[in-house]
PDB file of N, CA and C in Angstrom:
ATOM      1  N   UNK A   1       0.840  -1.178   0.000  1.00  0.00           N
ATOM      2  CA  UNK A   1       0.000   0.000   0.000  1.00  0.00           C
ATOM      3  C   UNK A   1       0.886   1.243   0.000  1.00  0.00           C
ATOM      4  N   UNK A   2       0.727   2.347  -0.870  1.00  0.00           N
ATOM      5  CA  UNK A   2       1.266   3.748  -0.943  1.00  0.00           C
ATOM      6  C   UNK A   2       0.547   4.711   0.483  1.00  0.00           C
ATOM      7  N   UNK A   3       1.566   5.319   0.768  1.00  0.00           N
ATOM      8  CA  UNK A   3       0.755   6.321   2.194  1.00  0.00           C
ATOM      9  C   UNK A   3       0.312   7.778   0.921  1.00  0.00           C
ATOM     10  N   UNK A   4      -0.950   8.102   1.215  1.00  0.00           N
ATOM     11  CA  UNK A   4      -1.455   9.253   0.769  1.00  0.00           C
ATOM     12  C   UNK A   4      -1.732  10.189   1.434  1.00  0.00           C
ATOM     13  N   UNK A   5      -1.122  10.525   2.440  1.00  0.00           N
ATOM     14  CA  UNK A   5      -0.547  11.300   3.277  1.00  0.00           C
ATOM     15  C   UNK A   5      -0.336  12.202   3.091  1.00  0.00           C
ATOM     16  N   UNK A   6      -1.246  14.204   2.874  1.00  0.00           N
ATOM     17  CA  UNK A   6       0.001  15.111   2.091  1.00  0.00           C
ATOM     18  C   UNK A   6       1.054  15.296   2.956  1.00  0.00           C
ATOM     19  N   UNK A   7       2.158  16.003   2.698  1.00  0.00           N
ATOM     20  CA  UNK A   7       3.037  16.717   3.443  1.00  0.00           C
ATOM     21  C   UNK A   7       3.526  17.364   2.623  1.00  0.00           C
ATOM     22  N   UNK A   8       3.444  19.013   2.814  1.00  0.00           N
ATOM     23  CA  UNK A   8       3.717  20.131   2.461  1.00  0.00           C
ATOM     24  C   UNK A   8       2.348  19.710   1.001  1.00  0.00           C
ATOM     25  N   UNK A   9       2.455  19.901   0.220  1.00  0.00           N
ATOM     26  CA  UNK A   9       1.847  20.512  -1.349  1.00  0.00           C
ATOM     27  C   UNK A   9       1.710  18.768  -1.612  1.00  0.00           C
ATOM     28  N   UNK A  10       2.342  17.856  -1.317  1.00  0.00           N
ATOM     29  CA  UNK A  10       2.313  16.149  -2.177  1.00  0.00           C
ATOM     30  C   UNK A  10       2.146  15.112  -1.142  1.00  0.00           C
ATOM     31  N   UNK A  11       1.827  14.239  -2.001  1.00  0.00           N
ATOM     32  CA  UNK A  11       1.327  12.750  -1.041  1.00  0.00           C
ATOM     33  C   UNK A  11       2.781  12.067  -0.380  1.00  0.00           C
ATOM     34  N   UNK A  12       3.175  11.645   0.483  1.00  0.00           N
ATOM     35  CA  UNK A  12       4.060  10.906   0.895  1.00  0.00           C
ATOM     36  C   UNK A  12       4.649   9.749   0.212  1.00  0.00           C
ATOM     37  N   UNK A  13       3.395   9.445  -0.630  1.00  0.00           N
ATOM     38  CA  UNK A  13       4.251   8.189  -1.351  1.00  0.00           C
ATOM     39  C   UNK A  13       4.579   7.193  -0.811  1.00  0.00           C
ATOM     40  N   UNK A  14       5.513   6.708   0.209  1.00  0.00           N
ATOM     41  CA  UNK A  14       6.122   5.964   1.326  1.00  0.00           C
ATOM     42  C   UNK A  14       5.076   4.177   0.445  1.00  0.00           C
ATOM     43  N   UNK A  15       5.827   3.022   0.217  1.00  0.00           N
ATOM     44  CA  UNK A  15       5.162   2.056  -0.001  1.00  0.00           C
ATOM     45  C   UNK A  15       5.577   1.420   1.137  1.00  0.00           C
ATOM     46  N   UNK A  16       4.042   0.533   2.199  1.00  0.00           N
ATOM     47  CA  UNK A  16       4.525   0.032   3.320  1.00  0.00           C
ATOM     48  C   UNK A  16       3.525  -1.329   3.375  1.00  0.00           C
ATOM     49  N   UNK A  17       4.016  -1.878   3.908  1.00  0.00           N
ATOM     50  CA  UNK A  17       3.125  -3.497   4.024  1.00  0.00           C
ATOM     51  C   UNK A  17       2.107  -2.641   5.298  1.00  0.00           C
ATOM     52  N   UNK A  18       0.821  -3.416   4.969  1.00  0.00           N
ATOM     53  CA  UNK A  18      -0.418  -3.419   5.872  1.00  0.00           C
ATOM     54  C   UNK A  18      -0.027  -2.929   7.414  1.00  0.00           C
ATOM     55  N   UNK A  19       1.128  -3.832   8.244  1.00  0.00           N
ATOM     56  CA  UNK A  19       1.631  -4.034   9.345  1.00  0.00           C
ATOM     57  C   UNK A  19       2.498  -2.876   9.612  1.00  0.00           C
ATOM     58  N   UNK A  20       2.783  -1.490   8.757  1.00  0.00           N
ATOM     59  CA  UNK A  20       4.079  -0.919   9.028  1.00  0.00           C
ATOM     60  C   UNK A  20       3.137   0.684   9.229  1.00  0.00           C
ATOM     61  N   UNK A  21       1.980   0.620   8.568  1.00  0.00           N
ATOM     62  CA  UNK A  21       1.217   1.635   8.325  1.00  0.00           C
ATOM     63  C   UNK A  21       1.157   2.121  10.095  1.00  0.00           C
ATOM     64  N   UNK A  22       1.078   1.825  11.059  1.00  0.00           N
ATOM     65  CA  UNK A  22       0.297   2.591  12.170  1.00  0.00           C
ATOM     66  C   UNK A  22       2.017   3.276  12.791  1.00  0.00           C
ATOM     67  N   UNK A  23       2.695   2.527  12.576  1.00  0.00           N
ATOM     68  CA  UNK A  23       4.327   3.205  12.771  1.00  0.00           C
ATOM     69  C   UNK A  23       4.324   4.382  11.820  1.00  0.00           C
ATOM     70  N   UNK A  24       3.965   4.129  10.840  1.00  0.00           N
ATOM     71  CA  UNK A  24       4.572   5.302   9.822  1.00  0.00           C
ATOM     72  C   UNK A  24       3.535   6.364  10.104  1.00  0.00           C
ATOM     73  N   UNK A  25       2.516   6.145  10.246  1.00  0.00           N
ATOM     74  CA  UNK A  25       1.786   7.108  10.626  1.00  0.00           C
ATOM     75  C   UNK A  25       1.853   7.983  11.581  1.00  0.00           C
ATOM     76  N   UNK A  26       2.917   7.583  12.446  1.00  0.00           N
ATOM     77  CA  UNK A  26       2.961   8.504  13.685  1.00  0.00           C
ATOM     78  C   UNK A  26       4.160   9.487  13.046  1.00  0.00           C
ATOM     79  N   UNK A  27       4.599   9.115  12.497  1.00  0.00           N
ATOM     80  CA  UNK A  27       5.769  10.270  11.467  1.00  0.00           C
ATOM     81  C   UNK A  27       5.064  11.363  11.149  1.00  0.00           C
ATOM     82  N   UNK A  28       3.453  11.292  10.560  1.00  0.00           N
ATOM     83  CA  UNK A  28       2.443  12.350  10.424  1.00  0.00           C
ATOM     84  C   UNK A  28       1.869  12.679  11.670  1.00  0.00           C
ATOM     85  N   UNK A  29       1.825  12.462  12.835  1.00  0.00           N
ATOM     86  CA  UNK A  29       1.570  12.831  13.915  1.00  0.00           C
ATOM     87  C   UNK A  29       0.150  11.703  14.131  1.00  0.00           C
ATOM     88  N   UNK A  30       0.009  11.026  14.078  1.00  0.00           N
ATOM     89  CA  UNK A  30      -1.090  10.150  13.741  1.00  0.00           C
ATOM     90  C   UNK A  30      -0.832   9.598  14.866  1.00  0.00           C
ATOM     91  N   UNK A  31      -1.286   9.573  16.189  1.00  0.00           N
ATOM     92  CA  UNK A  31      -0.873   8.176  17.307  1.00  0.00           C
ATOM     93  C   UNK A  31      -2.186   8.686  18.358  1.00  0.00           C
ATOM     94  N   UNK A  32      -2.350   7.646  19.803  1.00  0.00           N
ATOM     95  CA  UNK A  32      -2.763   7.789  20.498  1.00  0.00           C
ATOM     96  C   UNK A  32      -3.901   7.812  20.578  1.00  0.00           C
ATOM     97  N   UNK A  33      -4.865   8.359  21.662  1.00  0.00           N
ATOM     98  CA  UNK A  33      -6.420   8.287  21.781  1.00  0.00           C
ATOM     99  C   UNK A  33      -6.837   9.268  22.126  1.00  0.00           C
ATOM    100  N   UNK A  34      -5.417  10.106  22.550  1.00  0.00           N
ATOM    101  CA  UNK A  34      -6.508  11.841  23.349  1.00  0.00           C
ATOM    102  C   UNK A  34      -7.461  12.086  22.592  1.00  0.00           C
ATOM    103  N   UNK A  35      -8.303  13.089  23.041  1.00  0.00           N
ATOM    104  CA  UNK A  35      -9.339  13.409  22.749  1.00  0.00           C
ATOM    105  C   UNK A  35      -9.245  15.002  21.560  1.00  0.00           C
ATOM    106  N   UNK A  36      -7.997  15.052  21.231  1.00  0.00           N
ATOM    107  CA  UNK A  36      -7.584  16.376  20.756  1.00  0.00           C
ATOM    108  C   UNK A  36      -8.178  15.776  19.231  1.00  0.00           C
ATOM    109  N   UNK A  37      -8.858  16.665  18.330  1.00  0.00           N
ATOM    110  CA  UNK A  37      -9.156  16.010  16.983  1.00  0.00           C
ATOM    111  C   UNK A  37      -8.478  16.896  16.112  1.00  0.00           C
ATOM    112  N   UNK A  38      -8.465  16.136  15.184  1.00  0.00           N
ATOM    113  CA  UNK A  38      -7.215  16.265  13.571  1.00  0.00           C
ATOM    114  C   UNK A  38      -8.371  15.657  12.558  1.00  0.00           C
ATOM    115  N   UNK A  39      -7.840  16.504  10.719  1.00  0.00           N
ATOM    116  CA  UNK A  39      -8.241  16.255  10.090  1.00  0.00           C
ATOM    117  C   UNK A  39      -7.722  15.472   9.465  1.00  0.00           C
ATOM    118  N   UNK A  40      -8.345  14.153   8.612  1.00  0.00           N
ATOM    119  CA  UNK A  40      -7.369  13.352   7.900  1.00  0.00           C
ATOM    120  C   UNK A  40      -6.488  14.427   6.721  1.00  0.00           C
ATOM    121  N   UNK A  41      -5.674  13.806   6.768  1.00  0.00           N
ATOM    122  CA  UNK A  41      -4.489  14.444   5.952  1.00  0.00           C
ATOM    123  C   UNK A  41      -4.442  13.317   4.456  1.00  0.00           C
ATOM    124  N   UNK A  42      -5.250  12.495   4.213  1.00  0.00           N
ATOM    125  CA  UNK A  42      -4.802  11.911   2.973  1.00  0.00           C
ATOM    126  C   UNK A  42      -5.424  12.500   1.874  1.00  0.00           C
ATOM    127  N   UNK A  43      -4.544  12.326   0.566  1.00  0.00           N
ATOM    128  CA  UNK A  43      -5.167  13.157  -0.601  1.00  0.00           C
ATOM    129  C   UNK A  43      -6.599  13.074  -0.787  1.00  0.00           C
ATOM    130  N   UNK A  44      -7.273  14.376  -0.676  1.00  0.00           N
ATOM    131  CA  UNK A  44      -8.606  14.142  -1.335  1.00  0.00           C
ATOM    132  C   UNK A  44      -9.881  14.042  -0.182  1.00  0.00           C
ATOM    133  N   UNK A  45      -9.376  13.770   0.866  1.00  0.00           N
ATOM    134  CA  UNK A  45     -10.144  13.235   2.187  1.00  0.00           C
ATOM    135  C   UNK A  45     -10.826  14.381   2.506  1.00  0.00           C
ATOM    136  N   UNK A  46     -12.463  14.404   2.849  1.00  0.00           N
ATOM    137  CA  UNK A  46     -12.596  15.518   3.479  1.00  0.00           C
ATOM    138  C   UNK A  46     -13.945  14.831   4.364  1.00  0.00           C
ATOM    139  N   UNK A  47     -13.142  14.099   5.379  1.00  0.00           N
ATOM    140  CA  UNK A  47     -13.958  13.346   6.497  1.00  0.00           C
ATOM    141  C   UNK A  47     -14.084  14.266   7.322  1.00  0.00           C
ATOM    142  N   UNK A  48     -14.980  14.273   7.964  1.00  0.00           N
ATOM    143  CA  UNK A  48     -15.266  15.187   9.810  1.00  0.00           C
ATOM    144  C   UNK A  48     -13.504  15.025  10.079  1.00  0.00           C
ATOM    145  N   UNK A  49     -13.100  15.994  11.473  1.00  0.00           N
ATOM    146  CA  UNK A  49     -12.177  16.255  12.577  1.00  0.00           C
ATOM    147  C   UNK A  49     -12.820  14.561  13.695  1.00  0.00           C
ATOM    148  N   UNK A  50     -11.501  14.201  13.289  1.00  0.00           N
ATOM    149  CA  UNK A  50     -11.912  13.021  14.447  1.00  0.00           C
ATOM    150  C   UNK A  50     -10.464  13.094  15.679  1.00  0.00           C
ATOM    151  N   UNK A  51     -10.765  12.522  16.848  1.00  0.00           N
ATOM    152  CA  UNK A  51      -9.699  12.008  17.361  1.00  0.00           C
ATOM    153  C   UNK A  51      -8.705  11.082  17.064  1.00  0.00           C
ATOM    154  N   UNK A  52      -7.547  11.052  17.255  1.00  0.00           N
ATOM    155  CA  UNK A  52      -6.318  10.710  16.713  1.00  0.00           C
ATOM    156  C   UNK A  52      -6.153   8.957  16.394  1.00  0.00           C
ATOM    157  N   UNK A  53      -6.820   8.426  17.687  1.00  0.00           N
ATOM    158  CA  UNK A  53      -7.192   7.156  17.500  1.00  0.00           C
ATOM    159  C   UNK A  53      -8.157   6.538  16.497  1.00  0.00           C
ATOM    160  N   UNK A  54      -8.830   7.577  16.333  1.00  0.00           N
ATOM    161  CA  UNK A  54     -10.325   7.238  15.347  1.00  0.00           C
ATOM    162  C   UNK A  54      -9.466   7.119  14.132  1.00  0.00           C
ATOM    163  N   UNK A  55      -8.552   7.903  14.053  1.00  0.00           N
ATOM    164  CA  UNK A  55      -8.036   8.357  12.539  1.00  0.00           C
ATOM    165  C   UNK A  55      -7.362   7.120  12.197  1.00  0.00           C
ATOM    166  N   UNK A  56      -6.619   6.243  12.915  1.00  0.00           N
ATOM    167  CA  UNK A  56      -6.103   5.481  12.164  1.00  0.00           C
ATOM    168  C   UNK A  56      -6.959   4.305  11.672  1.00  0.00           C
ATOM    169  N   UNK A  57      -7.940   4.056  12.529  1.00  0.00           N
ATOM    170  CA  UNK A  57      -8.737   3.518  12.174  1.00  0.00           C
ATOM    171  C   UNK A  57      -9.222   4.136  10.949  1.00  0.00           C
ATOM    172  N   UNK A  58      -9.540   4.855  10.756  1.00  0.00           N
ATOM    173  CA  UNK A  58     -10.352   5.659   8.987  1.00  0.00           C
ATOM    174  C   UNK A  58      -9.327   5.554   8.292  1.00  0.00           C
ATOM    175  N   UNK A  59      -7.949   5.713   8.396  1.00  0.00           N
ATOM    176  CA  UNK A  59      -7.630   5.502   7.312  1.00  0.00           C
ATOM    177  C   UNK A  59      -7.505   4.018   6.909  1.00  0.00           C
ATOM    178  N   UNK A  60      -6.860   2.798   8.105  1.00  0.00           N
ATOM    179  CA  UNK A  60      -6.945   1.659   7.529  1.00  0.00           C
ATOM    180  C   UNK A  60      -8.709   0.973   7.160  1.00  0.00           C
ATOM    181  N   UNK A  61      -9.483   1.363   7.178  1.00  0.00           N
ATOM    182  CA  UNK A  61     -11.337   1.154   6.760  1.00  0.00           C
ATOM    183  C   UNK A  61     -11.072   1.969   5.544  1.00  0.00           C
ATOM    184  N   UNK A  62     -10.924   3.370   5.292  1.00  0.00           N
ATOM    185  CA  UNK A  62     -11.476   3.757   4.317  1.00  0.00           C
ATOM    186  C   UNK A  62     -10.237   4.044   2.707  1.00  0.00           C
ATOM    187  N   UNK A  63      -8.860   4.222   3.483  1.00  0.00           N
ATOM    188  CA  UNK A  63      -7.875   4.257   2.544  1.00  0.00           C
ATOM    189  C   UNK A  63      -7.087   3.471   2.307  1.00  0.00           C
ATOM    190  N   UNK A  64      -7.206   2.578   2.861  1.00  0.00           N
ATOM    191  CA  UNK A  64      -6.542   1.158   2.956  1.00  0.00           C
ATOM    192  C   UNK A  64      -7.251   0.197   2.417  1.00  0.00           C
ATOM    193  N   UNK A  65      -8.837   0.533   2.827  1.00  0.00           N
ATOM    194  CA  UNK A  65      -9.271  -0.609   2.309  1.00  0.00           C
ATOM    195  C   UNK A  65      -9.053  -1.940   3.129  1.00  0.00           C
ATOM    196  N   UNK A  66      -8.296  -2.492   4.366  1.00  0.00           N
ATOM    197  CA  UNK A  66      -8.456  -3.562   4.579  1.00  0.00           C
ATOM    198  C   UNK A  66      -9.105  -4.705   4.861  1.00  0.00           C
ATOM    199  N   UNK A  67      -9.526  -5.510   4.839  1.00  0.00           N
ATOM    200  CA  UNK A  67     -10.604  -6.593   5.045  1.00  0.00           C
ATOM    201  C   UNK A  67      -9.522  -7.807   6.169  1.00  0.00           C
ATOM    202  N   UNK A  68     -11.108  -8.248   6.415  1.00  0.00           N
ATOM    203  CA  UNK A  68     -11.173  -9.429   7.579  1.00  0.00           C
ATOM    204  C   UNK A  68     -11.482 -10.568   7.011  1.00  0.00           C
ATOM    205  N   UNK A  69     -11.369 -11.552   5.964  1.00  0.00           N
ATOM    206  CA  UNK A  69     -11.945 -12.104   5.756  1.00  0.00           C
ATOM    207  C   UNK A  69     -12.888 -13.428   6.596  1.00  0.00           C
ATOM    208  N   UNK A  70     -13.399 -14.036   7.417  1.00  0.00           N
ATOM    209  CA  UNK A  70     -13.808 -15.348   7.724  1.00  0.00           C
ATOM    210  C   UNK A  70     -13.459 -16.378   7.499  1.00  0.00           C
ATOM    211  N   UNK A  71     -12.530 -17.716   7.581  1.00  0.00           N
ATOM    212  CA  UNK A  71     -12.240 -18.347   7.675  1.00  0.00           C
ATOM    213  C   UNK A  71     -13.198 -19.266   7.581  1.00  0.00           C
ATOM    214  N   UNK A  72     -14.342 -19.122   7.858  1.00  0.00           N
ATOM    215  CA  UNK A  72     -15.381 -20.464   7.680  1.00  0.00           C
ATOM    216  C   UNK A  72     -16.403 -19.984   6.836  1.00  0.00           C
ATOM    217  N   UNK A  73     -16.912 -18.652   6.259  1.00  0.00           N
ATOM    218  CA  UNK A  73     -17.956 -18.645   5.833  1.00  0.00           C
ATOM    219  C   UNK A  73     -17.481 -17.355   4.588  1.00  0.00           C
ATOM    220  N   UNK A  74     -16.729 -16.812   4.355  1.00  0.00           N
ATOM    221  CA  UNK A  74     -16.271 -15.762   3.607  1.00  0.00           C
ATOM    222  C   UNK A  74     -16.283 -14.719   3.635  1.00  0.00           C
ATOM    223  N   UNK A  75     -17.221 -14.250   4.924  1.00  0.00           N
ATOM    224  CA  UNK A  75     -17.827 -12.691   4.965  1.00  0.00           C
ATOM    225  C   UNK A  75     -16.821 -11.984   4.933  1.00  0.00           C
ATOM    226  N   UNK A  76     -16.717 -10.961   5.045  1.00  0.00           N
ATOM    227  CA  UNK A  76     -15.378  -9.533   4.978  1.00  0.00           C
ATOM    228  C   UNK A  76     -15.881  -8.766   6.191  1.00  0.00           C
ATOM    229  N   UNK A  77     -14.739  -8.430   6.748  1.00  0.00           N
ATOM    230  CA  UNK A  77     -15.014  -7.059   7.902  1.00  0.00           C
ATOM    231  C   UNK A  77     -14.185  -6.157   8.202  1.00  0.00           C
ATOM    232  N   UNK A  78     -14.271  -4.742   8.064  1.00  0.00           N
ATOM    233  CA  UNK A  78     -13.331  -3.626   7.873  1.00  0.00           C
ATOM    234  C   UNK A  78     -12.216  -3.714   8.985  1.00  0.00           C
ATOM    235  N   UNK A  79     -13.433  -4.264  10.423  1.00  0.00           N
ATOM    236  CA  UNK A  79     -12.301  -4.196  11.555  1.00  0.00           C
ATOM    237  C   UNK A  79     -11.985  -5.826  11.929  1.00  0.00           C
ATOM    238  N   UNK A  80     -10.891  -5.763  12.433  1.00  0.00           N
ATOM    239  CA  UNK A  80     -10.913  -7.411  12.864  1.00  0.00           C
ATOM    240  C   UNK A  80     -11.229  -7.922  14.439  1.00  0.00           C
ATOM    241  N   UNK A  81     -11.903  -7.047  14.947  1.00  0.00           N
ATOM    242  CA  UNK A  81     -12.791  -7.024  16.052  1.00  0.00           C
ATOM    243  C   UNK A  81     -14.023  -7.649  15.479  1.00  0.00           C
ATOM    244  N   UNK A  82     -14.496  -6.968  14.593  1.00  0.00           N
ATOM    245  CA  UNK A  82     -16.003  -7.599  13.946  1.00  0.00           C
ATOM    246  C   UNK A  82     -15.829  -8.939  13.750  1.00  0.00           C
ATOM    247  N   UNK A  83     -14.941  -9.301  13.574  1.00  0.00           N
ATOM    248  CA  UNK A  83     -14.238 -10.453  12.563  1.00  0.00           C
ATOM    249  C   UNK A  83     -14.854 -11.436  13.602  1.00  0.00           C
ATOM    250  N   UNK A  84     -13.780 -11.352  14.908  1.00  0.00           N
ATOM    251  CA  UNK A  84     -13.930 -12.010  15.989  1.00  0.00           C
ATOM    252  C   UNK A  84     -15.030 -12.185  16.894  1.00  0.00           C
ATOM    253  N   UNK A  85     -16.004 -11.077  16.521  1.00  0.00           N
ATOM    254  CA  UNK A  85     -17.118 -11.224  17.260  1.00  0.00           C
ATOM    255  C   UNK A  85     -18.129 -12.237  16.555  1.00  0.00           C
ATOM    256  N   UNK A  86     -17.758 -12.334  14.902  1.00  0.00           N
ATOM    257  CA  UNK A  86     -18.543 -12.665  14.491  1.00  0.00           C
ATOM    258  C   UNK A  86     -18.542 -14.271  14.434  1.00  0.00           C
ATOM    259  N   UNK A  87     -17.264 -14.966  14.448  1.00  0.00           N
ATOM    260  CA  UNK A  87     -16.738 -16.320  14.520  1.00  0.00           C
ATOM    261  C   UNK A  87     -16.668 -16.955  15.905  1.00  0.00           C
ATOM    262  N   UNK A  88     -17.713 -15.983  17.080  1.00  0.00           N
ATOM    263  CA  UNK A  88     -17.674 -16.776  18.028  1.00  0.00           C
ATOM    264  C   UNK A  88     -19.099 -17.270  18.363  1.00  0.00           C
TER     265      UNK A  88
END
């Protein structure tokens, strides 16, 4: 996955496996749960001001795209909490 990230005027570019994204993100200031809210910063994005924690979540759901798939039945789920709730 490419980070679409601006910084300054352009996208970051940065190509990172699924697993590297919540590290690199804190390079954009992206971390934590306070309650302080930020706008997503990826190209094009013009989601509500969420809290910092929310955000990484939106970006791996909505710019990432990642899925959960099911193991027994095929369904897909954005978070892998759902995943688990749903296979028990």
């Amino acid at each position: 996955h490419t980070c679409g990230w601006v910084v300054g005027s352009d996208p970051c570019n940065v190509v990172l496996f699924p697993g590297d994204f919540s590290r690199h993100l804190r390079d954009h200031g992206v971390h934590g749960n306070n309650a302080a809210t930020m706008s997503c910063g990826w190209v094009a994005c013009d989601a509500p001001q969420m809290n910092r924690g929310n955000m990484l979540r939106h970006v791996f759901e909505v710019h990432l795209e990642l899925r959960f798939e099911c193991p027994d039945c095929g369904m897909s789920f954005s978070r892998r909490n759902s995943l688990n709730n749903h296979r028990r």
